[in-house]
Protein backbone atom coordinates (compact mmCIF):
# COMPACT_ATOMS: atom_id res chain seq x y z
CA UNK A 1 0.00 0.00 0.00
CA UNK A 2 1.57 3.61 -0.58
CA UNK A 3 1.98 5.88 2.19
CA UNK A 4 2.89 9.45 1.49
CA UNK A 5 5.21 11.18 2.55
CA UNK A 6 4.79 14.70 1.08
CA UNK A 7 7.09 17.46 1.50
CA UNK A 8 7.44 20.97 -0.14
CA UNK A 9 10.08 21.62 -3.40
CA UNK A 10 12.92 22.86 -1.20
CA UNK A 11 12.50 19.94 0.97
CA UNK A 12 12.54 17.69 -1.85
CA UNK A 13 15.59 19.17 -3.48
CA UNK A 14 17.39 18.95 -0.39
CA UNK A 15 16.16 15.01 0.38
CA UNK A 16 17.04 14.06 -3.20
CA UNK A 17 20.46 15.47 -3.12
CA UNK A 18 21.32 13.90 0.68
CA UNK A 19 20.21 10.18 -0.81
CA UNK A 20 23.08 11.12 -3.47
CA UNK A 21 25.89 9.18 -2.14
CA UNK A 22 28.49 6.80 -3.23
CA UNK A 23 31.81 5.82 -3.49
CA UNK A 24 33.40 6.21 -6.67
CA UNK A 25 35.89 4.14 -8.41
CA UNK A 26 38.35 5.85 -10.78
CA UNK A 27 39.20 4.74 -14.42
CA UNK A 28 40.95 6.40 -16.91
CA UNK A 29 40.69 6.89 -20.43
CA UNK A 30 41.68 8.68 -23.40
CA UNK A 31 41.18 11.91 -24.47
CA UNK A 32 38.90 11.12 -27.73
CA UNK A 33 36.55 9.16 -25.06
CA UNK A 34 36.52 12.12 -22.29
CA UNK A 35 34.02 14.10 -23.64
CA UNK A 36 30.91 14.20 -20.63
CA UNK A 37 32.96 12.59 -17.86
CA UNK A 38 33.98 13.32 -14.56
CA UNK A 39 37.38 14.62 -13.55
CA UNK A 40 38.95 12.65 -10.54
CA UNK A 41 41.23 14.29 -9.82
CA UNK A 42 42.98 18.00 -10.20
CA UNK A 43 44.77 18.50 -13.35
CA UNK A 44 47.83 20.91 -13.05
CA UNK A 45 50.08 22.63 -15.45
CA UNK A 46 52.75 20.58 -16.87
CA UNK A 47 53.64 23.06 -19.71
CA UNK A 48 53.89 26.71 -19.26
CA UNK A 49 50.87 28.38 -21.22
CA UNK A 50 52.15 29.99 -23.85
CA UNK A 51 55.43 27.67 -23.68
CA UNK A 52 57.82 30.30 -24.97
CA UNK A 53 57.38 34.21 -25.55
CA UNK A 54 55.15 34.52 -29.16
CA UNK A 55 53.58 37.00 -31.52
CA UNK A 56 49.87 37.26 -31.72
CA UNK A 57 49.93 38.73 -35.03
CA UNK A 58 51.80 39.10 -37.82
CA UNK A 59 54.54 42.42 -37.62
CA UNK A 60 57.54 43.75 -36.75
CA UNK A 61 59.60 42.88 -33.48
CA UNK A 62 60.96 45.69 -31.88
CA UNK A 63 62.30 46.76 -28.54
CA UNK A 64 59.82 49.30 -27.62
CA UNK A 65 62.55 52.21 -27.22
CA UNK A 66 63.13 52.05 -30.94
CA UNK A 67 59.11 53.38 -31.75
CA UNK A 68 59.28 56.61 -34.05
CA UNK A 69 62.46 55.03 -35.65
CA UNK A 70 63.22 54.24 -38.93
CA UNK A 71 64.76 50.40 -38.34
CA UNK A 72 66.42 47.71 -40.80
CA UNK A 73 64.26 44.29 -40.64
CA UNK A 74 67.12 41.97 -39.52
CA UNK A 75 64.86 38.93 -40.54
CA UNK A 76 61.76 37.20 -41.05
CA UNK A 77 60.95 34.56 -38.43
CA UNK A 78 58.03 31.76 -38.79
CA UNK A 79 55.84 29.69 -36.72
CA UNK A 80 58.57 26.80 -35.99
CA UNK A 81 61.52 28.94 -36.22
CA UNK A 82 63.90 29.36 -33.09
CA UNK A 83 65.93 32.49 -33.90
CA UNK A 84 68.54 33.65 -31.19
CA UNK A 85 68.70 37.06 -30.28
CA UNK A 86 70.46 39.12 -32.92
CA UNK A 87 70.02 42.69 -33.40
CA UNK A 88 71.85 45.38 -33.97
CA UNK A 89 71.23 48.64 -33.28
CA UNK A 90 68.18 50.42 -35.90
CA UNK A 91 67.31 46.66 -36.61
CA UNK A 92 64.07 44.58 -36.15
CA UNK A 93 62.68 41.48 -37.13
CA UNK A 94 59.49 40.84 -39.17
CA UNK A 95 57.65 37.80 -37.25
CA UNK A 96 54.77 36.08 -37.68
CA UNK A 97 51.30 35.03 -35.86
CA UNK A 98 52.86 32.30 -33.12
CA UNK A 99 56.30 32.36 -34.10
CA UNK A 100 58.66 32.27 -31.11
CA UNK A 101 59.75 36.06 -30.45
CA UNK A 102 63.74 36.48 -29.68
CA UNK A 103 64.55 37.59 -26.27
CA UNK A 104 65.55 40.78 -27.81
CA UNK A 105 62.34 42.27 -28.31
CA UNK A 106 59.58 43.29 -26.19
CA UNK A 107 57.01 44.67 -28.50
CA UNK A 108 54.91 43.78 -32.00
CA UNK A 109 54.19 46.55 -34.52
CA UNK A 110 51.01 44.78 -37.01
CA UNK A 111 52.04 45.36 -40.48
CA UNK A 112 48.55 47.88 -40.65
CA UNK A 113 50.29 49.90 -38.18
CA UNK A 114 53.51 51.04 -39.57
CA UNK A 115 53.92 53.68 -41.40
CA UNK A 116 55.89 52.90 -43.96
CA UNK A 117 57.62 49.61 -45.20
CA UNK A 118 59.56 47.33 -47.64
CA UNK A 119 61.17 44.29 -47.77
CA UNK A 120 64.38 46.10 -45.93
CA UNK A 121 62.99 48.44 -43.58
CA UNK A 122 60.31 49.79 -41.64
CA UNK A 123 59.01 53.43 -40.47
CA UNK A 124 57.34 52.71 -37.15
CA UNK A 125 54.63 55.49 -35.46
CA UNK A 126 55.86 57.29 -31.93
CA UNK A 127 52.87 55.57 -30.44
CA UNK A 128 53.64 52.08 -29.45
CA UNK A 129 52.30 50.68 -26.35
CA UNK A 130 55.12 48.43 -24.57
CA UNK A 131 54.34 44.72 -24.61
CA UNK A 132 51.88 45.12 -27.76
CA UNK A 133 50.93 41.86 -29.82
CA UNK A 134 53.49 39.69 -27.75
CA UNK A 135 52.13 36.91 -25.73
CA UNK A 136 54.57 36.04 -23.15
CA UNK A 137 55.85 32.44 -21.53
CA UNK A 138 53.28 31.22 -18.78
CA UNK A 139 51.29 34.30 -18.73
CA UNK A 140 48.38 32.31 -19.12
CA UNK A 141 49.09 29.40 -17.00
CA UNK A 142 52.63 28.48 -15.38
CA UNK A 143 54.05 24.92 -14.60
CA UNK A 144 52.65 23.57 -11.16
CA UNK A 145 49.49 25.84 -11.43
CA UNK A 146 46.00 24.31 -10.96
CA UNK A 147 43.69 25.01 -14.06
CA UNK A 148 41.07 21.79 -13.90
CA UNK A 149 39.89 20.69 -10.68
CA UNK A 150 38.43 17.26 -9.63
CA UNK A 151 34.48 17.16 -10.00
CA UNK A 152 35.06 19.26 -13.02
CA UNK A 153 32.50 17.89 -16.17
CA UNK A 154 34.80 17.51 -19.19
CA UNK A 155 33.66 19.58 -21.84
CA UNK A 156 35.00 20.32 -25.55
CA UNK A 157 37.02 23.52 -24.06
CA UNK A 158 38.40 21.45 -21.00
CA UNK A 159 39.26 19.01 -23.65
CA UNK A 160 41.28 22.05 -25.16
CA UNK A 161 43.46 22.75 -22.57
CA UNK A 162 44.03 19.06 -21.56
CA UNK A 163 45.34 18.85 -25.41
CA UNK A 164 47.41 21.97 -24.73
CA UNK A 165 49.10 20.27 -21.74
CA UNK A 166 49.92 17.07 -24.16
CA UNK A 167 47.89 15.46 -21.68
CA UNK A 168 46.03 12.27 -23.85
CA UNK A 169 45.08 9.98 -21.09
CA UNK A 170 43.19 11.14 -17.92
CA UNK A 171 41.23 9.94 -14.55
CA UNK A 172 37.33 9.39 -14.86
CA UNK A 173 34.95 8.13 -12.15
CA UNK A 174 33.57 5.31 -13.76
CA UNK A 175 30.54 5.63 -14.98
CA UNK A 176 26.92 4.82 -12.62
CA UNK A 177 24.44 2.56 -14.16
CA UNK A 178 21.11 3.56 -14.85
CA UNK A 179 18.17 1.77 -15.50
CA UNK A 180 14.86 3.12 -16.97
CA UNK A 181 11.30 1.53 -15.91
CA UNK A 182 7.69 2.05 -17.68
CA UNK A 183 5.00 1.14 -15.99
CA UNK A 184 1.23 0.07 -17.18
CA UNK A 185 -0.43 -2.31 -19.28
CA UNK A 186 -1.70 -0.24 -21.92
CA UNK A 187 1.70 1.24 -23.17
CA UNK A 188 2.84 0.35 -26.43
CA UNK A 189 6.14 0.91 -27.81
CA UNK A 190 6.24 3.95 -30.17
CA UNK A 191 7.56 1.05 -33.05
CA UNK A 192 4.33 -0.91 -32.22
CA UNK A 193 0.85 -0.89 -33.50
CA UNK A 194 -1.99 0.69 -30.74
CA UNK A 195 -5.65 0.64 -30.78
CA UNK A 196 -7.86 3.63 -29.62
CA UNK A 197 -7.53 2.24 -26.50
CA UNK A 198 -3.63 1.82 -25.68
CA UNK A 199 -0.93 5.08 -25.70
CA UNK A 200 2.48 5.07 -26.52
CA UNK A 201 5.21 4.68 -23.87
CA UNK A 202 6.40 8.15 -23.88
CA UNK A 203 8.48 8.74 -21.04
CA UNK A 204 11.15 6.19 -21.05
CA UNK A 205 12.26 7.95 -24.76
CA UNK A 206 11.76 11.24 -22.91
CA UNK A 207 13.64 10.39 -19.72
CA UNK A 208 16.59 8.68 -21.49
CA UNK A 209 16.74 11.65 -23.97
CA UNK A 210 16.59 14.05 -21.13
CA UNK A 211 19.98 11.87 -19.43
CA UNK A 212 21.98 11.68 -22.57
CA UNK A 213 21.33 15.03 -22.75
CA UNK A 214 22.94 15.61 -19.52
CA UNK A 215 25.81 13.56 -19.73
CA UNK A 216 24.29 9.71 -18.58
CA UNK A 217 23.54 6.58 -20.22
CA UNK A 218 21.23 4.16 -18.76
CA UNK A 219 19.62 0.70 -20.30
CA UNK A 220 15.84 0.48 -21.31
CA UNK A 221 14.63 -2.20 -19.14
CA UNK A 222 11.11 -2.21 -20.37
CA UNK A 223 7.06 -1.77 -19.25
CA UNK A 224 6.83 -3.38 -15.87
CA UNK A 225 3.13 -5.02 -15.91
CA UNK A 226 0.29 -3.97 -13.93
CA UNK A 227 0.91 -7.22 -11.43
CA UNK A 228 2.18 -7.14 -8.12
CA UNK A 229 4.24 -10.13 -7.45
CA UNK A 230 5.80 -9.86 -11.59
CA UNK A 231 6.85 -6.27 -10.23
CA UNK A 232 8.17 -7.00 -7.33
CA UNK A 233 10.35 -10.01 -9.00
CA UNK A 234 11.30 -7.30 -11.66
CA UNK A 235 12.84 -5.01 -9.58
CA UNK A 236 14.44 -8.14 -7.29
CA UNK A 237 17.00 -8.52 -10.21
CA UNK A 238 18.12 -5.03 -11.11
CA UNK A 239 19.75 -4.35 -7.20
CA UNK A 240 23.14 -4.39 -9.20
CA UNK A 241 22.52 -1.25 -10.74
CA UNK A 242 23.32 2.45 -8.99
CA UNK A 243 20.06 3.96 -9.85
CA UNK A 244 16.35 2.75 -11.01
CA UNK A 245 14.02 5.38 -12.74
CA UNK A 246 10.75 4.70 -13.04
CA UNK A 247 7.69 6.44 -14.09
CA UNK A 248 4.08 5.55 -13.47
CA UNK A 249 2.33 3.26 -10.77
CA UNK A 250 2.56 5.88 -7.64
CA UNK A 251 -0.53 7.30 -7.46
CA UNK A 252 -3.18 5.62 -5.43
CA UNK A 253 -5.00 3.57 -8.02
CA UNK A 254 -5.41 0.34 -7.35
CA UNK A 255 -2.80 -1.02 -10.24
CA UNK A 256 -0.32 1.43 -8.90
CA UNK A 257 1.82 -1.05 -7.21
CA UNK A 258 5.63 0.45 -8.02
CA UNK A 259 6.43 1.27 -3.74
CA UNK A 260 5.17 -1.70 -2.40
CA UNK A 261 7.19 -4.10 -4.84
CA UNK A 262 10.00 -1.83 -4.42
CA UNK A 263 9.22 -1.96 -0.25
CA UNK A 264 9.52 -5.80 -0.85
CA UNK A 265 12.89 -5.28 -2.07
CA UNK A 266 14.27 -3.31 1.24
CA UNK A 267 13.15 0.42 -0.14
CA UNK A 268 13.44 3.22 2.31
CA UNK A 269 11.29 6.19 1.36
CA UNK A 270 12.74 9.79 1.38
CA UNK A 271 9.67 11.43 0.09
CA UNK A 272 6.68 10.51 -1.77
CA UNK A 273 4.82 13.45 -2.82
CA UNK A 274 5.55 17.22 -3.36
CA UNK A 275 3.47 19.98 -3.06
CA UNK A 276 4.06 21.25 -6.56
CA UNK A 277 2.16 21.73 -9.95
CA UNK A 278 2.49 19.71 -12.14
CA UNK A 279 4.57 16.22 -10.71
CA UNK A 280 3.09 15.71 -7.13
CA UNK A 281 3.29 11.96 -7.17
CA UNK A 282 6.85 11.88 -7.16
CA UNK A 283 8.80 9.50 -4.72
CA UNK A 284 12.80 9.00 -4.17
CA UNK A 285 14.20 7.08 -1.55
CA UNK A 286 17.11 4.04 -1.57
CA UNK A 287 16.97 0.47 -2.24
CA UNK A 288 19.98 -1.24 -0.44
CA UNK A 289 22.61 1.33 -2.58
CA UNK A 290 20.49 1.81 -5.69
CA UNK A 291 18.80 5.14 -5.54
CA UNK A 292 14.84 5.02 -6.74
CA UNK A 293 13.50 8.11 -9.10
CA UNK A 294 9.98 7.31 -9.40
CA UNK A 295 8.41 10.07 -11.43
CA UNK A 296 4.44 10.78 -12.17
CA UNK A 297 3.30 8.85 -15.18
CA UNK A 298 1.96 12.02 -16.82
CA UNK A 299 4.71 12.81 -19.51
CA UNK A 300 4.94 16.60 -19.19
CA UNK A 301 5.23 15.78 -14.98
CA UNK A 302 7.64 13.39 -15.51
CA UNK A 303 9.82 15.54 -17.77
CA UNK A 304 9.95 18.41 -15.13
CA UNK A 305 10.45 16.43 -12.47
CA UNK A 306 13.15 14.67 -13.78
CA UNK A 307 15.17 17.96 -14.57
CA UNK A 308 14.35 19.24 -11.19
CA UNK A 309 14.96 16.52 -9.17
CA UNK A 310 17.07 13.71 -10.59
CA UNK A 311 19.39 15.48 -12.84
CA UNK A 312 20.99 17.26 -9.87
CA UNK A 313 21.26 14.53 -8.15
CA UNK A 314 22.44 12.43 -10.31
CA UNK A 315 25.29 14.83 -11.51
CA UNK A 316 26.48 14.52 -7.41
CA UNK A 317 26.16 11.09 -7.55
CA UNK A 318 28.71 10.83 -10.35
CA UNK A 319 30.80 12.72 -8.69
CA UNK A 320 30.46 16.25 -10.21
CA UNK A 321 31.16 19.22 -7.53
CA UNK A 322 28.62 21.87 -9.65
CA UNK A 323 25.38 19.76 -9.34
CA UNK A 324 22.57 22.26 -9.33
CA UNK A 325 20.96 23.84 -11.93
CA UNK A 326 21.88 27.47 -12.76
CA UNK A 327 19.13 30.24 -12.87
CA UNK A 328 19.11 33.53 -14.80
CA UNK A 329 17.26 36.82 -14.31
CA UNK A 330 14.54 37.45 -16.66
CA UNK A 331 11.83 39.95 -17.77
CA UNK A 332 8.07 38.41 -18.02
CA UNK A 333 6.22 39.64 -20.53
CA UNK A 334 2.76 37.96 -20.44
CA UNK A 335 1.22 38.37 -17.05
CA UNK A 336 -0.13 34.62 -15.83
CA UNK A 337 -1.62 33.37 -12.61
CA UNK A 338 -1.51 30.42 -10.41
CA UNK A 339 -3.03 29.03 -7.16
CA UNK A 340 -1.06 29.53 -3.91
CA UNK A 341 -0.16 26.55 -1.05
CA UNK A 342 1.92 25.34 -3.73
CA UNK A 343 5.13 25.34 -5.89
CA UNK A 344 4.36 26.27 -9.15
CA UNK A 345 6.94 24.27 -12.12
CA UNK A 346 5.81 27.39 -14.84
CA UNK A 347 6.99 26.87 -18.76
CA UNK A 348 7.71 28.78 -21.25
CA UNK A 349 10.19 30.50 -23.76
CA UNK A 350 13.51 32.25 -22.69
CA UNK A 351 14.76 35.16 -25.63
CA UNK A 352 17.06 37.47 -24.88
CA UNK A 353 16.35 37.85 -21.28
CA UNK A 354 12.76 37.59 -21.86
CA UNK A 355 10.38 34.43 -20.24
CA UNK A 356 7.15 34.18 -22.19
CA UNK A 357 4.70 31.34 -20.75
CA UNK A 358 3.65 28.62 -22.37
CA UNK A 359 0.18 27.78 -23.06
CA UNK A 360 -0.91 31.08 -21.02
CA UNK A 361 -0.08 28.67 -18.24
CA UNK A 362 -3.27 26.58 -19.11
CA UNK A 363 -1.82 23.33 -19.45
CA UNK A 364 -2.11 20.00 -17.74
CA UNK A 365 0.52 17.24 -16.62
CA UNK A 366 -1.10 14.94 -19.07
CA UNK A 367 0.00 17.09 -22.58
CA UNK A 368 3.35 16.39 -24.50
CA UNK A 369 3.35 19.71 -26.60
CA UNK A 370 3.86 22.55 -24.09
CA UNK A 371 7.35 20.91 -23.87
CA UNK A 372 8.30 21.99 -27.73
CA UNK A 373 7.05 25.21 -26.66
CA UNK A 374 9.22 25.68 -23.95
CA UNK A 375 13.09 26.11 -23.07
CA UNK A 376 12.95 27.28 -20.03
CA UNK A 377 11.25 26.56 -16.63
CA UNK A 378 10.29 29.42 -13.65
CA UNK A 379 9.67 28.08 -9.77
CA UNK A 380 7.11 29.78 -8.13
CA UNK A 381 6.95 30.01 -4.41
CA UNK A 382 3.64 28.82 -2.00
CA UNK A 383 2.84 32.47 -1.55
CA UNK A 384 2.85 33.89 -5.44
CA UNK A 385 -1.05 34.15 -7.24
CA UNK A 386 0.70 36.34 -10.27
CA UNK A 387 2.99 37.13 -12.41
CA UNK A 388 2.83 40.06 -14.22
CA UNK A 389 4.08 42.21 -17.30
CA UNK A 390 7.64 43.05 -16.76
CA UNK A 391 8.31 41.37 -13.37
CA UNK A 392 12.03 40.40 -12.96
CA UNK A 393 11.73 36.05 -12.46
CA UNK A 394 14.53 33.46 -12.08
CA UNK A 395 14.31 30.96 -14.94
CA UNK A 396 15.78 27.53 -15.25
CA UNK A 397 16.97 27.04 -18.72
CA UNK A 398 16.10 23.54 -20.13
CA UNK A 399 17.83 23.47 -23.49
């Protein structure tokens, strides 16, 4: 039988993110496979950043007290070259973008800036800041400096600098397993024929997308069936996976029998229930070590749900130190109301600083299309009946 244990949306952040704990082993892999994994440790400079003392552009080398002069151009140096300091006095080199500069000179003149020049000499103008267009040795990063630290989610431009370093092989937590649950007899599959009277499994496509999206991979493990004892031996053989997320079967119909079969299996219930709109029949709690995501069966309540809830805490769970969602501050321009005693999940459509609802706000948990409407979610508080034209609003952005 379910028992509810209903708290408010802060109290449910906070329960989710508490049940997020685990030890993590450490693997490591290559740089082409990094991409979405967790750092494991901190990654510190092993090669100064720029490695020697370069030209940003393409010019004339010069030490700065030479500006205003008329000057010889010594030679030309390329990216690749190593020239040793030569010059003479009235000399200068012409260098190009990245080349290594000669410790001679401490200042770039672009080619657009001179006034005057052929392939033997330059006329330079008297105003020349000192240090222009040269990029010197480790003024970006030096040796022994800390630029990545552990918890850190490896993106394209972390993936930059860990090229920079030479670095091509690097510590990972390993990766948690997820497994996805559907629950209820009359879901199809969306590649299988349905009568007027059965619906298409929607959220297991939806939640999945929503965790690649994110970084995770988990394995579709199917429709559980609306049968007590086949549910509880269902979720008797997936204890060997870090989390189960399921959707459906938490309400209290009489098929919804997801907590007690998961009960049977040694569940402890964190929460069942939030006082929110849309998603209240949401439940998280642990199963031995597997963490349970039950979210409402209703496909635009499961959706939100899941990005409010499990995505953060998931994200900790893997070992990632910035878990929670970011917000920005927006303008609203189409006033909308809602009923108070309740957190209200709003959607709608982030431009430019802008949130315009969805829907004028007159959707249910039930509809599917609000969601292509929408890239971006606002939070109400218990105590807020409206929103109106040009109200500043933190918003949630979603994609």
């Amino acid at each position: 039988m379910n028992s509810f244990i209903t708290v408010s949306f802060k109290e449910a952040i906070e329960r989710s993110l508490q049940l997020a704990k685990k030890s993590l082993t450490v693997e490591w892999v290559y740089l082409d496979s990094a991409l979405g994994r967790v750092l494991a440790d901190d990654v510190m400079c092993q090669k100064n950043l720029p490695a020697f003392n370069n030209a940003a552009l393409d010019g004339f080398g010069i030490r700065h007290s030479d500006k205003g002069k008329t000057l010889k151009i010594k030679q030309s140096i390329y990216a690749g070259m190593s020239v040793e300091a030569c010059l003479k006095e009235n000399e200068c080199y012409k260098i190009m973008t990245g080349a290594k500069a000669p410790l001679d000179i401490d200042t770039i003149v672009p080619f657009e800036d001179a006034l005057s020049y052929d392939e033997s000499s330059v006329t330079l103008p008297n105003e020349v800041k000192k240090g222009n267009a040269l990029r010197f040795k480790g003024e970006e990063q030096i040796v022994g400096s800390k630029f990545l630290e552990e918890g850190e989610m490896i993106t394209p431009q972390i993936i930059s600098v860990l090229a920079s370093q030479g670095i091509s092989k690097i510590p990972v937590y390993k990766k948690i397993s997820i497994a996805v649950f559907s629950t209820g007899d009359e879901l199809k599959e969306p590649w299988e024929p349905t009568s007027e009277d059965e619906i298409y499994n929607i959220n297991s496509s939806s939640l999945i997308a929503l965790l690649q999206d994110h970084g995770f991979e988990a394995d579709y493990c199917g429709v559980i069936p609306d049968n007590l004892e086949m549910t509880k031996k269902y979720f008797s053989q997936m204890k060997r996976y870090d989390v189960l997320i399921t959707s459906g079967g938490i309400s209290m119909g009489e098929a919804d029998f997801v907590e007690e079969a998961l009960k049977d299996n040694g569940l402890e219930v964190a929460f069942h229930g939030i006082k929110i709109k849309p998603g209240k029949p949401t439940m998280m709690g642990k199963m031995g070590e597997t963490l349970i995501c039950s979210m409402p069966g209703n496909p635009l309540a499961a959706f939100v749900n899941a990005y409010l809830f499990l995505i953060p805490a998931l994200k900790k769970l893997q070992g990632v130190k910035n878990f929670n969602h970011k917000k920005i501050l927006c303008t609203n321009t189409i006033p909308f109301s809602m009923k108070t005693g309740r957190t209200n999940i709003i959607l709608g459509r982030t431009v430019d600083g802008t949130f315009s609802v969805a829907h004028k706000n007159k959707y249910v948990s039930g509809m599917v299309t609000p969601l292509i409407h929408s890239n971006s979610i606002v939070v109400t508080d218990e105590e807020t009946d409206m929103i109106k034209e040009g109200d500043l609003i933190h918003v949630y952005l979603i994609n």
